[in-house]
Protein backbone atom coordinates (compact mmCIF):
# COMPACT_ATOMS: atom_id res chain seq x y z
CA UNK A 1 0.00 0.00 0.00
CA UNK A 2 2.36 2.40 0.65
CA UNK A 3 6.70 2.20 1.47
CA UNK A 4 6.41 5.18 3.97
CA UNK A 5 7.72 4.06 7.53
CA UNK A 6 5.06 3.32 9.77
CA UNK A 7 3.70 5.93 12.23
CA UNK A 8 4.28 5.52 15.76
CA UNK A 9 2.11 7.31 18.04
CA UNK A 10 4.34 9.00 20.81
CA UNK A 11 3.27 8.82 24.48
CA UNK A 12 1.39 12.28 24.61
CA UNK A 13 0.49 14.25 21.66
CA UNK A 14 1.53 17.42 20.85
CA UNK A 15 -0.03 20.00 17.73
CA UNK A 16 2.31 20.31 15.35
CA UNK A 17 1.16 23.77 13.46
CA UNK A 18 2.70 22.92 9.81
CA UNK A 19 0.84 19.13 9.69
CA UNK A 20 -2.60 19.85 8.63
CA UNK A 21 -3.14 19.86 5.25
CA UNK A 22 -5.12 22.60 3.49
CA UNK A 23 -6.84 24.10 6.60
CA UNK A 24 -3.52 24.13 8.71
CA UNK A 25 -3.89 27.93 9.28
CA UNK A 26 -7.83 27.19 10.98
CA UNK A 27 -6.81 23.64 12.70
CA UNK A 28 -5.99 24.24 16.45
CA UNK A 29 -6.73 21.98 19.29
CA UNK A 30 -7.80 24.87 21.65
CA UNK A 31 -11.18 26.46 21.43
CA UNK A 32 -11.77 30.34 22.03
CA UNK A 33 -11.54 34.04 20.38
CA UNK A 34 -7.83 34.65 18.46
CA UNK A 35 -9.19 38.24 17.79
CA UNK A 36 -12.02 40.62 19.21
CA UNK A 37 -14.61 41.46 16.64
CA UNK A 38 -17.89 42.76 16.89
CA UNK A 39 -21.03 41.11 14.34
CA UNK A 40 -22.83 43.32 12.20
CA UNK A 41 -26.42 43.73 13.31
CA UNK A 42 -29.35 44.62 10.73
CA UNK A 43 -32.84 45.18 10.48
CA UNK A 44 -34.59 41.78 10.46
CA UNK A 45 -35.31 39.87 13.39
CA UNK A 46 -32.96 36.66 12.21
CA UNK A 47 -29.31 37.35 12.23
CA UNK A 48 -27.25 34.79 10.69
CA UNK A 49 -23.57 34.37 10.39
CA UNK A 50 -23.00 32.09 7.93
CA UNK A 51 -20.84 30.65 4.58
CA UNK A 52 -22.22 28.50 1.66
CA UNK A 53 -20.99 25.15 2.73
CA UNK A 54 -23.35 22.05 2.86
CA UNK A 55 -24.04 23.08 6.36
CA UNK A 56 -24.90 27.01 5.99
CA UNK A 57 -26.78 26.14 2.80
CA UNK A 58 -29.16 24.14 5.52
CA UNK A 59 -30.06 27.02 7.01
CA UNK A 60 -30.66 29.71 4.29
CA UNK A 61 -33.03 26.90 2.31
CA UNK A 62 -34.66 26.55 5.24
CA UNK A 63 -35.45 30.48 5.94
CA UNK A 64 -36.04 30.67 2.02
CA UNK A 65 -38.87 28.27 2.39
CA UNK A 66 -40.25 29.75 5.67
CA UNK A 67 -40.29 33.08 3.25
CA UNK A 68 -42.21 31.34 0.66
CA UNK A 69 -44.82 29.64 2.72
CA UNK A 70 -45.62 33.86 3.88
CA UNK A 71 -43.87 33.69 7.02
CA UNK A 72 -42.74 36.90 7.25
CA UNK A 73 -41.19 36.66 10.89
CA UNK A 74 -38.27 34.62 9.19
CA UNK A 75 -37.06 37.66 7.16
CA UNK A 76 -33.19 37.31 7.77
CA UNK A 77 -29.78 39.53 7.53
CA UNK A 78 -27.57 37.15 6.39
CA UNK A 79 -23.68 38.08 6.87
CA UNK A 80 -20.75 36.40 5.43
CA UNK A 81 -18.23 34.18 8.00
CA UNK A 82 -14.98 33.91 5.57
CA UNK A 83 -14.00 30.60 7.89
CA UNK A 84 -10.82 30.42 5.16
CA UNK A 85 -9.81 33.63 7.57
CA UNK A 86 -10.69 32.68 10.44
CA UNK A 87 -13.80 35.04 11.08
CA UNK A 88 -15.17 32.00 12.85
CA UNK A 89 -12.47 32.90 15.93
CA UNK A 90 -13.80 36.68 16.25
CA UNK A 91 -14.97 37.53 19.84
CA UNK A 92 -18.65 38.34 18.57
CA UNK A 93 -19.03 35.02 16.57
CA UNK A 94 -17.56 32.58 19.51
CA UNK A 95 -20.24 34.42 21.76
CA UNK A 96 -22.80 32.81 19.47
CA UNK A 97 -21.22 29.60 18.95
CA UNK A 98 -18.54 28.70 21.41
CA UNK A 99 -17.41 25.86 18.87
CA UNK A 100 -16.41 28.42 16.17
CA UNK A 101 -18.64 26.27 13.19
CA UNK A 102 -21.10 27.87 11.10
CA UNK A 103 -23.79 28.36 10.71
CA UNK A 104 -24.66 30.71 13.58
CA UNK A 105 -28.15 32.11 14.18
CA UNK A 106 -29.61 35.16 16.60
CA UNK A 107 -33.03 35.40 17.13
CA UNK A 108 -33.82 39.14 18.24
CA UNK A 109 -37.36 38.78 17.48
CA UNK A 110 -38.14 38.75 21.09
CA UNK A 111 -37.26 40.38 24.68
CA UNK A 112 -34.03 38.82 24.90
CA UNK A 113 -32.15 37.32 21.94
CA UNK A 114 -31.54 33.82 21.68
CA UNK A 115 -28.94 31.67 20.33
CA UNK A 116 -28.69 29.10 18.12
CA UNK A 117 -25.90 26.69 17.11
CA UNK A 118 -24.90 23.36 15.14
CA UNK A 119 -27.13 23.36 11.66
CA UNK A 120 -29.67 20.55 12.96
CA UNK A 121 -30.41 22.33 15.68
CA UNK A 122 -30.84 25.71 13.98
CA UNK A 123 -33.54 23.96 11.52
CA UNK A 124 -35.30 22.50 14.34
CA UNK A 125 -36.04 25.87 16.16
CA UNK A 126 -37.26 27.14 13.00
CA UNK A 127 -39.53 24.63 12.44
CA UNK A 128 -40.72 24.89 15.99
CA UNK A 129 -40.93 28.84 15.62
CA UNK A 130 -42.82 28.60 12.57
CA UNK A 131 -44.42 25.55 12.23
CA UNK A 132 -43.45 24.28 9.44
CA UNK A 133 -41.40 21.53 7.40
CA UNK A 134 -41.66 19.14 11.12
CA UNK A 135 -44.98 17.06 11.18
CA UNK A 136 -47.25 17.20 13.78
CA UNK A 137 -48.35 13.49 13.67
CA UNK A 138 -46.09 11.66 15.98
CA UNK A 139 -45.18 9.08 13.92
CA UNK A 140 -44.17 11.23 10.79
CA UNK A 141 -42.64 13.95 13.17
CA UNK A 142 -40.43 11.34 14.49
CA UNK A 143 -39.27 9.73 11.70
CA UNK A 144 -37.99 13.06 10.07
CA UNK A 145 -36.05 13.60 13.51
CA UNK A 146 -34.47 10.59 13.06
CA UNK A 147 -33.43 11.23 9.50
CA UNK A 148 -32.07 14.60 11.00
CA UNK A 149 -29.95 13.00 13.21
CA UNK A 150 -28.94 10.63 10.89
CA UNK A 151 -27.25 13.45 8.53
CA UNK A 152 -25.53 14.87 11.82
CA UNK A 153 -24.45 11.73 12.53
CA UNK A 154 -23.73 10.48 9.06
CA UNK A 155 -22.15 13.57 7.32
CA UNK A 156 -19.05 13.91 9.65
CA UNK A 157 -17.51 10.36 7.72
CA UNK A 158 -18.62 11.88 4.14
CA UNK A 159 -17.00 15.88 4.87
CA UNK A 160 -14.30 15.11 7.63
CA UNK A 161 -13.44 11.90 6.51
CA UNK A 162 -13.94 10.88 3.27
CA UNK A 163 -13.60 14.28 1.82
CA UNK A 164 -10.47 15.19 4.48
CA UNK A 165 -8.30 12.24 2.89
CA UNK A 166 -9.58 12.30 -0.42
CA UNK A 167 -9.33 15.75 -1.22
CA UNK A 168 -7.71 17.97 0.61
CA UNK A 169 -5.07 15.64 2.84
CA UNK A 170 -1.42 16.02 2.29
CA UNK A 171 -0.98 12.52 0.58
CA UNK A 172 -3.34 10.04 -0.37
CA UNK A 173 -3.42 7.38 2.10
CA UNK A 174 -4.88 4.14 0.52
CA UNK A 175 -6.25 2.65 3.76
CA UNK A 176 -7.63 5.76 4.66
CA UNK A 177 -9.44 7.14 1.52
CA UNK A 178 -10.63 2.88 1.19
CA UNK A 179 -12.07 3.10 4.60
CA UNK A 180 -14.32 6.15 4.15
CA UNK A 181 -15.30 5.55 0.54
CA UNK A 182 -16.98 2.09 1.57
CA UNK A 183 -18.63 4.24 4.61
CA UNK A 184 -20.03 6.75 2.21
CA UNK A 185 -21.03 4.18 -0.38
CA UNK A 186 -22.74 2.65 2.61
CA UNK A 187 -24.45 5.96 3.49
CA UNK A 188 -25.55 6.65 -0.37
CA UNK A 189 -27.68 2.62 0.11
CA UNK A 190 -29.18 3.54 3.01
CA UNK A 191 -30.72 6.61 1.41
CA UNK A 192 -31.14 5.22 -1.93
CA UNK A 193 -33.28 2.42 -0.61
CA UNK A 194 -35.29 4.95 1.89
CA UNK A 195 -35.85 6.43 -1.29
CA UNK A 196 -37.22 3.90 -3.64
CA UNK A 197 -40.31 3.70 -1.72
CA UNK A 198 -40.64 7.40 -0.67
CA UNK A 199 -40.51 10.63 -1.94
CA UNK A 200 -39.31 12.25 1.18
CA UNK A 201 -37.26 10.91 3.92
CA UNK A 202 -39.68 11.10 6.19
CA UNK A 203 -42.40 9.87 3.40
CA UNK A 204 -44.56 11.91 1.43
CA UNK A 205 -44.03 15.39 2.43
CA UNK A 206 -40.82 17.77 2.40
CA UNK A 207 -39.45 18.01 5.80
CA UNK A 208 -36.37 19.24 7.78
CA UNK A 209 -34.96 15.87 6.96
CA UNK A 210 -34.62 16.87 3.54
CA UNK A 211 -33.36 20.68 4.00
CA UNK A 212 -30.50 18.85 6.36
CA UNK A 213 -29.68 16.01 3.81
CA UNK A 214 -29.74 17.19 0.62
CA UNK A 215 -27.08 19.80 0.71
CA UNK A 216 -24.57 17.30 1.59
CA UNK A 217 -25.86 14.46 -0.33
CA UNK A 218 -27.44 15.69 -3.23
CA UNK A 219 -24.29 17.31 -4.22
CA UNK A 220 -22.65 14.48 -3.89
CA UNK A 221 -24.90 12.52 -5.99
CA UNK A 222 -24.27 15.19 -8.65
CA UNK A 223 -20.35 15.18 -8.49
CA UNK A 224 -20.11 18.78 -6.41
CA UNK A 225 -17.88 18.24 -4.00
CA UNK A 226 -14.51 16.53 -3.45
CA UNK A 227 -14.06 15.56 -7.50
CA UNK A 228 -15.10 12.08 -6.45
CA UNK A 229 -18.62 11.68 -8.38
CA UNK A 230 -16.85 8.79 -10.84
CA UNK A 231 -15.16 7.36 -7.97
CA UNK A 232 -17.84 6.61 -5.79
CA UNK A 233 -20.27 5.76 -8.73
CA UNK A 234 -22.82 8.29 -7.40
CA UNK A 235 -25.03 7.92 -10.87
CA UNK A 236 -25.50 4.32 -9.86
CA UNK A 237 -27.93 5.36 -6.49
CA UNK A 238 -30.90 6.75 -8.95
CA UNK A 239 -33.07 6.85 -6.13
CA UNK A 240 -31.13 9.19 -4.67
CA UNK A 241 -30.48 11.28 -7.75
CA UNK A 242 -34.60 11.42 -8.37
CA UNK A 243 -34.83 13.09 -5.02
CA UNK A 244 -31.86 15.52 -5.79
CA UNK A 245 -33.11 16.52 -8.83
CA UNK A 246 -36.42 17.44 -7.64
CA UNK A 247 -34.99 19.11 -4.74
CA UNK A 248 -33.22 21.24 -6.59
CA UNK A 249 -36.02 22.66 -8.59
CA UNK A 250 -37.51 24.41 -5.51
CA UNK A 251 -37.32 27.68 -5.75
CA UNK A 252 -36.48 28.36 -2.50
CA UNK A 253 -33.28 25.74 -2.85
CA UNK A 254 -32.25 27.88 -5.70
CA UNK A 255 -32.36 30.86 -3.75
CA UNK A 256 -31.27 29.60 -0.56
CA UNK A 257 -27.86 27.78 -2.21
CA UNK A 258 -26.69 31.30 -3.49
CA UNK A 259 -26.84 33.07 0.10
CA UNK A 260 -23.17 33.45 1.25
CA UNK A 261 -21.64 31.73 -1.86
CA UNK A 262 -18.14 33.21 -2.67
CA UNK A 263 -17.53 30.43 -5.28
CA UNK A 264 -18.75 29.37 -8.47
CA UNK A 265 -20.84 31.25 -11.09
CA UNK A 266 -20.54 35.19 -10.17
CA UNK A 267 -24.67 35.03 -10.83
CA UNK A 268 -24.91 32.32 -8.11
CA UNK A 269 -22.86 34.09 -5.55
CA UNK A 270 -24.78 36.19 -3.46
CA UNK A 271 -22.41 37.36 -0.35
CA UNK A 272 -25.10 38.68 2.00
CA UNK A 273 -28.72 38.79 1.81
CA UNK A 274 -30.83 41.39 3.98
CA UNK A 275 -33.64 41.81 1.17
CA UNK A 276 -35.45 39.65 -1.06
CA UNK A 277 -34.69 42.18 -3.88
CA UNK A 278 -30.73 41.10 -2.88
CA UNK A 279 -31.46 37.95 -5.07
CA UNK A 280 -31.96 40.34 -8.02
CA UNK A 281 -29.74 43.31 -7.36
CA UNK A 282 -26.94 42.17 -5.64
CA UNK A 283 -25.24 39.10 -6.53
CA UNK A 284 -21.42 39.37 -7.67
CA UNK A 285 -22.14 39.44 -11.79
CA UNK A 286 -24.11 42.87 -11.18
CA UNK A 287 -21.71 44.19 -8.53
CA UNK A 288 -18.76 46.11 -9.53
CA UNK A 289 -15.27 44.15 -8.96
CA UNK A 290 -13.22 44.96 -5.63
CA UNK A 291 -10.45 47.54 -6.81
């Protein structure tokens, strides 16, 4: 497999700066504020700190769809976290979320503001809140809880694993990638078959389930993330790629996967929201370049 010496692990570890891969300069094994920075406030009564990535593209679906269904209480600033910088360390973010991930969410809509941190639990408050997307029946209800707590569960071997060694690792290590491809491939059956008998994860209606699941693995059915589409044979699940697919022709999806994009198609990337015109007005192919 490989003619590298093998590694020994030494009696007590100790964090060597220069030995993590792409996302060194963010890695640290202490948590905390590097910096003191204040959060932009605006006028809505959602504030959320966020970035596009599978798990901030939860959240912004999810307050796109509250939008369409006329909830009007779920109007949202949305403000960019540029985690590649660390923004994630500021003083004002770690008060949200002491474990420096996005998404981050303040609710101001009442007396006292309220927090809200880690993506699953973010779309459950919503739902609460509003009402909406979490079944009342207990039986349905529970089942899409379950399939929430499967993607928080499940998506840590797909991003931090499989992704980590595959992608973005120093060197390829066979035993590695191996391990976390067959765990993802595993994953990508257990939805596929959920799938061929539903049209939801929790059945026949659109839940949270979905709005947590699909950013992750509908773009990995599609090839989106990691280069590793042909690898993992993603076209063969075509349950799976039935439920992506008509996912992504929400409206609402559409809209929510451009809030805090910084990648891609300038017309996709829409760095902050805090209007609905923002979608129209605002995003990076109508803005003037940086000088």
């Amino acid at each position: 497999m490989t003619d590298a010496p093998a590694y020994v692990p030494p009696k007590v570890w100790t964090w060597n700066k220069e030995n993590g891969g792409q996302f060194a300069s963010i890695n640290r094994p202490i948590a905390g504020p590097t910096h003191d920075k204040v959060l932009p406030v605006g006028k809505h009564p959602l504030q959320l700190y966020s970035l596009a990535t599978p798990n901030g593209v939860k959240v912004t679906v999810m307050l796109e769809e509250l939008l369409a269904l006329g909830h009007k209480g779920a109007e949202y600033d949305a403000w960019l976290i540029k985690i590649g910088n660390g923004d994630q360390f500021g003083s004002g973010f770690v008060d949200i979320n002491p474990n420096s991930k996005i998404p981050a969410l303040m609710d101001r809509s009442g007396p006292e503001p309220i927090r809200v941190f880690e993506s699953g639990s973010i779309l459950f408050y919503l739902a609460e809140k509003f009402g909406a997307f979490l079944p009342k029946d207990i039986k349905t209800r529970t089942e899409a809880m379950s399939w929430l707590f499967w993607q928080m569960g499940s998506a840590p071997y797909l991003g931090g694993g499989f992704g980590h060694f595959y992608a973005y690792a120093p060197f390829k290590i066979e035993y590695a990638i191996d391990r976390f491809a067959m765990e993802v491939k595993r994953q990508l059956d257990v939805l596929d078959r959920r799938l061929a008998d539903n049209e939801y994860l929790a059945g026949k209606d659109y839940t949270i389930a979905d709005i947590a699941v699909w950013p992750w693995y509908g773009a990995l059915a599609k090839g989106l993330v990691y280069g590793a589409g042909e690898f993992l044979s993603v076209q063969d699940y075509k349950n799976v790629q039935r439920w992506t697919d008509q996912i992504a022709k929400r409206p609402a999806v559409k809209r929510g996967r451009m809030v805090n994009r910084i990648s891609g198609d300038p017309a996709s990337q829409l760095h902050e929201r805090h209007d609905a015109s923002d979608f129209e007005t605002k995003t990076q192919d109508k803005l003037a370049p940086a000088t």
